[in-house]
C-alpha atoms as a PDB file:
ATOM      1  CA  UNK A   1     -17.115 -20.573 -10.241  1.00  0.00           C
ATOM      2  CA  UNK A   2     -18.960 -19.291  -7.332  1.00  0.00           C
ATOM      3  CA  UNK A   3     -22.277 -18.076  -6.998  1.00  0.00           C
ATOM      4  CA  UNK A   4     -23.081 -14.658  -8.888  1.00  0.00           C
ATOM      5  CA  UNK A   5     -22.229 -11.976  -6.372  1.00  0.00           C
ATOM      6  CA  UNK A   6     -23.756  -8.985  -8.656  1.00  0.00           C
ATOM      7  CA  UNK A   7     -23.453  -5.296  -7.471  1.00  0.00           C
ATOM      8  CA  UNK A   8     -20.412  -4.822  -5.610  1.00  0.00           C
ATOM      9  CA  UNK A   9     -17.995  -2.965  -7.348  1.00  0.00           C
ATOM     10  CA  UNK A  10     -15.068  -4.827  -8.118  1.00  0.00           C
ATOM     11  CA  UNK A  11     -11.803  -2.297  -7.436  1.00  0.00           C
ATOM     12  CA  UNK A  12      -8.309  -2.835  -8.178  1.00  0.00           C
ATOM     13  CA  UNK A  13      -6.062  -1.041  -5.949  1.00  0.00           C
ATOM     14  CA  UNK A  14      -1.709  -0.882  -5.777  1.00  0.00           C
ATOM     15  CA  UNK A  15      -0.280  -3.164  -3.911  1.00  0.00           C
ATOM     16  CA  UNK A  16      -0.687  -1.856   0.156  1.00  0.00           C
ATOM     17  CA  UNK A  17       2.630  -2.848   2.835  1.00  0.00           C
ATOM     18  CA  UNK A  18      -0.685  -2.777   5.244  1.00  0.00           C
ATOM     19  CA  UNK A  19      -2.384  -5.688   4.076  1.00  0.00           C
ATOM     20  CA  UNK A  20       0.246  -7.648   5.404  1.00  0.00           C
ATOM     21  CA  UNK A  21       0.134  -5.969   8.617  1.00  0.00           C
ATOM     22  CA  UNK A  22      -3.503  -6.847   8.355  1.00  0.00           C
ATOM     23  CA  UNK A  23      -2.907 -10.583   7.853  1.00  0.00           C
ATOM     24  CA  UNK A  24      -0.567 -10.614  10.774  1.00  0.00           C
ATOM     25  CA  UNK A  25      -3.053  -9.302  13.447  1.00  0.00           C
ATOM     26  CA  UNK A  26      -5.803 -11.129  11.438  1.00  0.00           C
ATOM     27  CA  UNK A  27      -3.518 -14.330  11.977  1.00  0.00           C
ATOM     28  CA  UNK A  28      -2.254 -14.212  15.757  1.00  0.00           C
ATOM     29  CA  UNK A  29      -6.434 -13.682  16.567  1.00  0.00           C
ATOM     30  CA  UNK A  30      -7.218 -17.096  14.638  1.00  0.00           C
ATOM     31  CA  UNK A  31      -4.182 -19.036  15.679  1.00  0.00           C
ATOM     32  CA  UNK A  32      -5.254 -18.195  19.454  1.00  0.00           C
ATOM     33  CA  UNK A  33      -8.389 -19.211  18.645  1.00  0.00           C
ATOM     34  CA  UNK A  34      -8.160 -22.173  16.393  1.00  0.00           C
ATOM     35  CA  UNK A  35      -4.958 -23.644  18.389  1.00  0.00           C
ATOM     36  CA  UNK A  36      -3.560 -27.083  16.614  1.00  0.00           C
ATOM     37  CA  UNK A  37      -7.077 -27.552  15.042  1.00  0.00           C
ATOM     38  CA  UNK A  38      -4.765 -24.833  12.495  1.00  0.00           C
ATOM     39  CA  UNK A  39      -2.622 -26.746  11.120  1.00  0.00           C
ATOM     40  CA  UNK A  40      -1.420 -24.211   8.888  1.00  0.00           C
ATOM     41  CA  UNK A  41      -3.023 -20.819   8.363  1.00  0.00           C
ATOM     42  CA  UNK A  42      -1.693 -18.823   5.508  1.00  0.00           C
ATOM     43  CA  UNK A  43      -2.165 -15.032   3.738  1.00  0.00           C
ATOM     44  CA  UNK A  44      -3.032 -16.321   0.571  1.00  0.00           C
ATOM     45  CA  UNK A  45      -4.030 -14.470  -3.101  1.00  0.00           C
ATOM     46  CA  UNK A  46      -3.413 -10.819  -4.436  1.00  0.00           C
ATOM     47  CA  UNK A  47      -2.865  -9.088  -1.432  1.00  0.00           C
ATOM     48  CA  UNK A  48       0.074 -11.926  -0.214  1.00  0.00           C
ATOM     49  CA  UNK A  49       2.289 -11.053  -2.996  1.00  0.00           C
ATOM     50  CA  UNK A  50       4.260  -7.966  -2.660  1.00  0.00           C
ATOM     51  CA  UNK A  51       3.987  -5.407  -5.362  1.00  0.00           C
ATOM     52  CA  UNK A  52       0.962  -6.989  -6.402  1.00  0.00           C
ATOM     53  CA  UNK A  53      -2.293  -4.548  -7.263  1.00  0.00           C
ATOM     54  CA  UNK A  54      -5.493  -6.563  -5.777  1.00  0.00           C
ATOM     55  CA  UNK A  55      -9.081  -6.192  -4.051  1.00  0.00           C
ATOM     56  CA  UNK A  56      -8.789  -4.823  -0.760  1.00  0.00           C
ATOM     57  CA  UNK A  57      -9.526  -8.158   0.528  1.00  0.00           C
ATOM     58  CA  UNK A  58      -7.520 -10.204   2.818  1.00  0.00           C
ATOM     59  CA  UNK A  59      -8.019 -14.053   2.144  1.00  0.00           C
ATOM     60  CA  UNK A  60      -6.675 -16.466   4.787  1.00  0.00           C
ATOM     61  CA  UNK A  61      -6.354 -20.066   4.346  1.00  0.00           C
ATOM     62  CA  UNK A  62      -6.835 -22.500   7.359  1.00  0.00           C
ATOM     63  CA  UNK A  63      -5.576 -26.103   6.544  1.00  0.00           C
ATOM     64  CA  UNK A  64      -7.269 -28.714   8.900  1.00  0.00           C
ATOM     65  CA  UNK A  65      -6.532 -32.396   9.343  1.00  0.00           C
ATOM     66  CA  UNK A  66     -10.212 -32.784   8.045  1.00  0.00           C
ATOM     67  CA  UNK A  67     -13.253 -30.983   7.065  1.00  0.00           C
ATOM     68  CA  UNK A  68     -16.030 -32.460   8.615  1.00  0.00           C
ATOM     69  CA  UNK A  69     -17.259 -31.935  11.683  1.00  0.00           C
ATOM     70  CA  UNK A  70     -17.013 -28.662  11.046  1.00  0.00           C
ATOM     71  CA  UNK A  71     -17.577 -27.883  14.651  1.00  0.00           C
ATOM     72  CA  UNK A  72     -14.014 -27.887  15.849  1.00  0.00           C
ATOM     73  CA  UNK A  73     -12.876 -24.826  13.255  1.00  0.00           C
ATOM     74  CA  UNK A  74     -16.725 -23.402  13.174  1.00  0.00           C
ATOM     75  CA  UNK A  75     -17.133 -22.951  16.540  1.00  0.00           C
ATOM     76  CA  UNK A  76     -14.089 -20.546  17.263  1.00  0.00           C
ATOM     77  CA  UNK A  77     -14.143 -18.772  14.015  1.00  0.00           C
ATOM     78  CA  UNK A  78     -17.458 -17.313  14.335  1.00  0.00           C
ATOM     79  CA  UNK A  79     -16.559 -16.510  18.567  1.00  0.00           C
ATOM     80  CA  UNK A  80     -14.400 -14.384  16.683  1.00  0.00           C
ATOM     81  CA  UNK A  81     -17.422 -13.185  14.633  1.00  0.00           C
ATOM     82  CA  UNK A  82     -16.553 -14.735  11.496  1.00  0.00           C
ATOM     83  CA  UNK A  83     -19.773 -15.647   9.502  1.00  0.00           C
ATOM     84  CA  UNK A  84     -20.192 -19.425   8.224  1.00  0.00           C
ATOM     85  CA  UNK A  85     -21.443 -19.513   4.468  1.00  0.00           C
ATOM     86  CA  UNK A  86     -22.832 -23.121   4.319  1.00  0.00           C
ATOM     87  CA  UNK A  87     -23.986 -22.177   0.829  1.00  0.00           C
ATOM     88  CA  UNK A  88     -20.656 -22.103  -0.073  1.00  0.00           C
ATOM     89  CA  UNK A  89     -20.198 -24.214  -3.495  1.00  0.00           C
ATOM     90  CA  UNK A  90     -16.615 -25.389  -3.549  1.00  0.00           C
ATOM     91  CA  UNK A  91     -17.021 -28.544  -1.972  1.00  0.00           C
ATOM     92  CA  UNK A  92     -13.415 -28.605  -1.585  1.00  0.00           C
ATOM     93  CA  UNK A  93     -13.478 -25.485   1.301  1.00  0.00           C
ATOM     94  CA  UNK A  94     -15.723 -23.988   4.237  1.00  0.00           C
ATOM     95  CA  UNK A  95     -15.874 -20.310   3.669  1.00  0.00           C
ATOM     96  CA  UNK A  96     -15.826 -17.947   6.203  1.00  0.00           C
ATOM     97  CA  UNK A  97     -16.486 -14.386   5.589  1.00  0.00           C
ATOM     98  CA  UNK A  98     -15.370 -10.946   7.802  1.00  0.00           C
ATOM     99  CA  UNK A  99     -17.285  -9.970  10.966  1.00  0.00           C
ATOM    100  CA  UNK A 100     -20.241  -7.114  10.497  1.00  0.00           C
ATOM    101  CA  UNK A 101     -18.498  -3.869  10.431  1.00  0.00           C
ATOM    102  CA  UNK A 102     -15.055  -4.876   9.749  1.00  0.00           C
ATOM    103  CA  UNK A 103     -12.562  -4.929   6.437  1.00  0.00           C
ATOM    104  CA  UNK A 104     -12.773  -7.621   4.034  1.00  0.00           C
ATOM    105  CA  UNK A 105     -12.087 -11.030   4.808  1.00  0.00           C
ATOM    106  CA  UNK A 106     -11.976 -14.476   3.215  1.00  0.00           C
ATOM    107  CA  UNK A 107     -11.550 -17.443   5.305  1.00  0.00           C
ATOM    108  CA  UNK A 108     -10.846 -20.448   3.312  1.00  0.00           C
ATOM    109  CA  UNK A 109     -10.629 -23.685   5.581  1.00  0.00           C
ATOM    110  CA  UNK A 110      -9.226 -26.766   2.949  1.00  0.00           C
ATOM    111  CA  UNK A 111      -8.175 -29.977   3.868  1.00  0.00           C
ATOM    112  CA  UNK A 112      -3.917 -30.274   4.341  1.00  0.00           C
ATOM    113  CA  UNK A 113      -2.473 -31.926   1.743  1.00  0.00           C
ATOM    114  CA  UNK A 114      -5.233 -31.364  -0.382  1.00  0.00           C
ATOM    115  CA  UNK A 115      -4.807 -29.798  -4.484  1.00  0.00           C
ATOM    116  CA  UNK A 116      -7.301 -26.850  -3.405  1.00  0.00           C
ATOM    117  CA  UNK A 117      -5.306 -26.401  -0.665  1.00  0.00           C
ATOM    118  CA  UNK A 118      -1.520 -26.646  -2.247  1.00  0.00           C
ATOM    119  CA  UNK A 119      -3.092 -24.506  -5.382  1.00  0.00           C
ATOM    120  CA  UNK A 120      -2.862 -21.150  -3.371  1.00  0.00           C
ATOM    121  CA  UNK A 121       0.224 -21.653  -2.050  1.00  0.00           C
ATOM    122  CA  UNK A 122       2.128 -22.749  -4.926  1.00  0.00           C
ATOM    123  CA  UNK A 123       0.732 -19.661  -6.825  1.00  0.00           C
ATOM    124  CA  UNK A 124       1.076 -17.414  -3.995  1.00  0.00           C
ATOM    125  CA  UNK A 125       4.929 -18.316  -3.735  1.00  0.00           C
ATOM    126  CA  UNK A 126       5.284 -18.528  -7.884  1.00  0.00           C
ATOM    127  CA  UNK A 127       4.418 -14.828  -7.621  1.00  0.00           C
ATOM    128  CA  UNK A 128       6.451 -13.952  -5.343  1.00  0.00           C
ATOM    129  CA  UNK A 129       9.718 -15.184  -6.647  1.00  0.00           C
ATOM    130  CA  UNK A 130       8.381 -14.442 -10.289  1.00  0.00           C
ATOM    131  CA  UNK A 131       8.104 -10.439 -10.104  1.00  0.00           C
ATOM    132  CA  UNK A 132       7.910 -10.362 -14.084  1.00  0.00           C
ATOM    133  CA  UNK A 133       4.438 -12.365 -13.803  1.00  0.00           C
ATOM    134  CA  UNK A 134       3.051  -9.572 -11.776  1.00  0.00           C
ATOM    135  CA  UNK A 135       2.678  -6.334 -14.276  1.00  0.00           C
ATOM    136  CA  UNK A 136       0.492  -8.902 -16.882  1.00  0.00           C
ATOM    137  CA  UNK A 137      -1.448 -10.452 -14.032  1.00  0.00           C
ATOM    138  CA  UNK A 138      -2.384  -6.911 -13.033  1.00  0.00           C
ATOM    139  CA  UNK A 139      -3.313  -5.081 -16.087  1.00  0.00           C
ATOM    140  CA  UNK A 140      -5.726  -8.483 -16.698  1.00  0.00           C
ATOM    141  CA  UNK A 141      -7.207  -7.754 -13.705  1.00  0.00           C
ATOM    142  CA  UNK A 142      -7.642  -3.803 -14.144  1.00  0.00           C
ATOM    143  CA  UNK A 143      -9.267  -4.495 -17.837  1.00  0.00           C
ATOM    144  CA  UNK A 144     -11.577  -6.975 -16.364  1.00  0.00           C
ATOM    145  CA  UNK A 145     -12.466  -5.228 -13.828  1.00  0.00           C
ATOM    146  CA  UNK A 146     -13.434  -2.653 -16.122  1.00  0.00           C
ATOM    147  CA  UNK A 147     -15.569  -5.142 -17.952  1.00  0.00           C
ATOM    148  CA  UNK A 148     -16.982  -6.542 -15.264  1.00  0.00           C
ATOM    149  CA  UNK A 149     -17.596  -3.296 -12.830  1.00  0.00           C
ATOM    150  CA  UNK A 150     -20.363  -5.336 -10.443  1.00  0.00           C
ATOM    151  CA  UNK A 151     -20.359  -8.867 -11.578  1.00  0.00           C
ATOM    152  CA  UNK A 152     -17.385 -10.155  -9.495  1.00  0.00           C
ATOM    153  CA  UNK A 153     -18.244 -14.105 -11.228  1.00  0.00           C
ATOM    154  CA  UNK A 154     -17.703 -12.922 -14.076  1.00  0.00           C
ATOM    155  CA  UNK A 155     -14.420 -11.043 -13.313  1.00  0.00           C
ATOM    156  CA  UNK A 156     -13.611 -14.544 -11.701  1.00  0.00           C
ATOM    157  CA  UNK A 157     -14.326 -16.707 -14.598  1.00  0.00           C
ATOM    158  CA  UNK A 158     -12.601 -14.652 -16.810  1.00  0.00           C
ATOM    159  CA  UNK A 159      -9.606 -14.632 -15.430  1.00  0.00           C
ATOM    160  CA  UNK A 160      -9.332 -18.649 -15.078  1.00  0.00           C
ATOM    161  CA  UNK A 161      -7.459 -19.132 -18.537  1.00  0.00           C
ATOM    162  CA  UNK A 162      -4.615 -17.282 -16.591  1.00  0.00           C
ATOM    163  CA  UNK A 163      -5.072 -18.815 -13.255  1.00  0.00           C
ATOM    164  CA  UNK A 164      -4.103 -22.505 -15.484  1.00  0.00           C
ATOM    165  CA  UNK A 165      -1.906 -20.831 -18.095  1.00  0.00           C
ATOM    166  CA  UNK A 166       0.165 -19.767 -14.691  1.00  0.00           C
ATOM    167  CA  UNK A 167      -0.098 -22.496 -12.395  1.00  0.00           C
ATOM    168  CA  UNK A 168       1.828 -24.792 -15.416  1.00  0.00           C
ATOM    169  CA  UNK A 169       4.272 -22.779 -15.021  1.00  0.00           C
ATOM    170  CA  UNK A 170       4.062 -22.337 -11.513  1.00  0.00           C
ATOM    171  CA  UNK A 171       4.185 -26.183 -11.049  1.00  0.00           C
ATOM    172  CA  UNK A 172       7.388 -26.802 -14.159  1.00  0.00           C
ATOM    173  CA  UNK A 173       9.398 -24.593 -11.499  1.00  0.00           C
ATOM    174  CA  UNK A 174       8.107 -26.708  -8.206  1.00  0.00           C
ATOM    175  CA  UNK A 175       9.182 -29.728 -10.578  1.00  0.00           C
ATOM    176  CA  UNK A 176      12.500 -28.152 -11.080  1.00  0.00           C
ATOM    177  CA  UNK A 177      13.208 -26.416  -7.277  1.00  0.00           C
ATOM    178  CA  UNK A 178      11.817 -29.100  -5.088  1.00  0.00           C
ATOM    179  CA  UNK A 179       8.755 -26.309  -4.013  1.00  0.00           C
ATOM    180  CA  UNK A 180       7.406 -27.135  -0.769  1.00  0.00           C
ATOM    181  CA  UNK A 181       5.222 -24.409   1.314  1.00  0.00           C
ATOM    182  CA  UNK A 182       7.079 -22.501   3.931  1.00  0.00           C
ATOM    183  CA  UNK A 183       6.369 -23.104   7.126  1.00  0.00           C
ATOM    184  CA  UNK A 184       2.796 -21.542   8.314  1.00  0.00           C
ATOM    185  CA  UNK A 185       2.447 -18.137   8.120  1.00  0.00           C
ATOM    186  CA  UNK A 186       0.672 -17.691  11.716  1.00  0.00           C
END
């Protein structure tokens, strides 16, 4: 899925009330900064869904009216001291990682409206209102991150039967609430 990111150790910690206390500063910083380029910007993955064990790593999307230039969303993310990862393969995203020094962050800038961008936050919200989901979804991640102590693309890959496995389910209840996101997070 993404390039091979061997060496770090992949851990799996309980779910932490702090990480989204962490979005929220993280958020108010990149909405001042961003402005309306932000059309939405969202605490997205593991650490968005209460009760949920993740990585200690706080991923944010940014939805933008477009992708490219990249200027108006590059230019004030790394003021903030975001770094740009041009090397980035998902075509579908400009990722952003943490400044030097700081805690883990993922900045994931999609195009609104777009699947890679509704993906997240239809499987962010299934989770949410789903707690039963969350005790499998976490013991899959604690056993693979056994298996897969410092190869975080591997860990990744291997949990993608689950990812589709739960976003059919995840989109048979959008089907049968009327899911739409709530409004931005920040």
């Amino acid at each position: 899925m993404r390039g091979s990111t061997v060496g770090a150790v992949i851990r799996i910690d309980s779910y932490d009330p702090a990480w989204a206390n962490r979005f929220t500063e993280l958020g108010l910083s990149l909405r001042s900064a961003l402005g309306d380029v932000a059309v939405r910007i969202d605490h997205i993955g593991s650490t968005a869904v209460p009760g949920l064990a993740a990585k200690p790593i706080i991923d944010i999307q940014i939805s933008v009216s477009s992708l490219e230039p990249v200027e108006p969303f590059r230019m004030p993310l790394e003021a903030l001291g975001y770094v740009y990862r041009p090397d980035n393969p998902e075509r579908t995203k400009r990722y952003f990682r943490e400044p030097p020094g700081t805690p883990r962050t993922h900045i994931h800038v999609r195009k609104l409206g777009s699947f890679s961008q509704q993906f997240p936050l239809l499987l962010r919200d299934y989770l949410r209102t789903h707690p039963e989901e969350l005790p499998p979804y976490e013991t899959l991640k604690r056993s693979l991150a056994a298996q897969h102590p410092d190869d975080r693309t591997a860990y990744t890959n291997a949990k993608l039967p689950w990812f589709w496995q739960t976003i059919q389910r995840a989109d048979t209840w959008s089907q049968a609430t009327g899911w739409e996101p709530a409004p931005t997070d920040a």
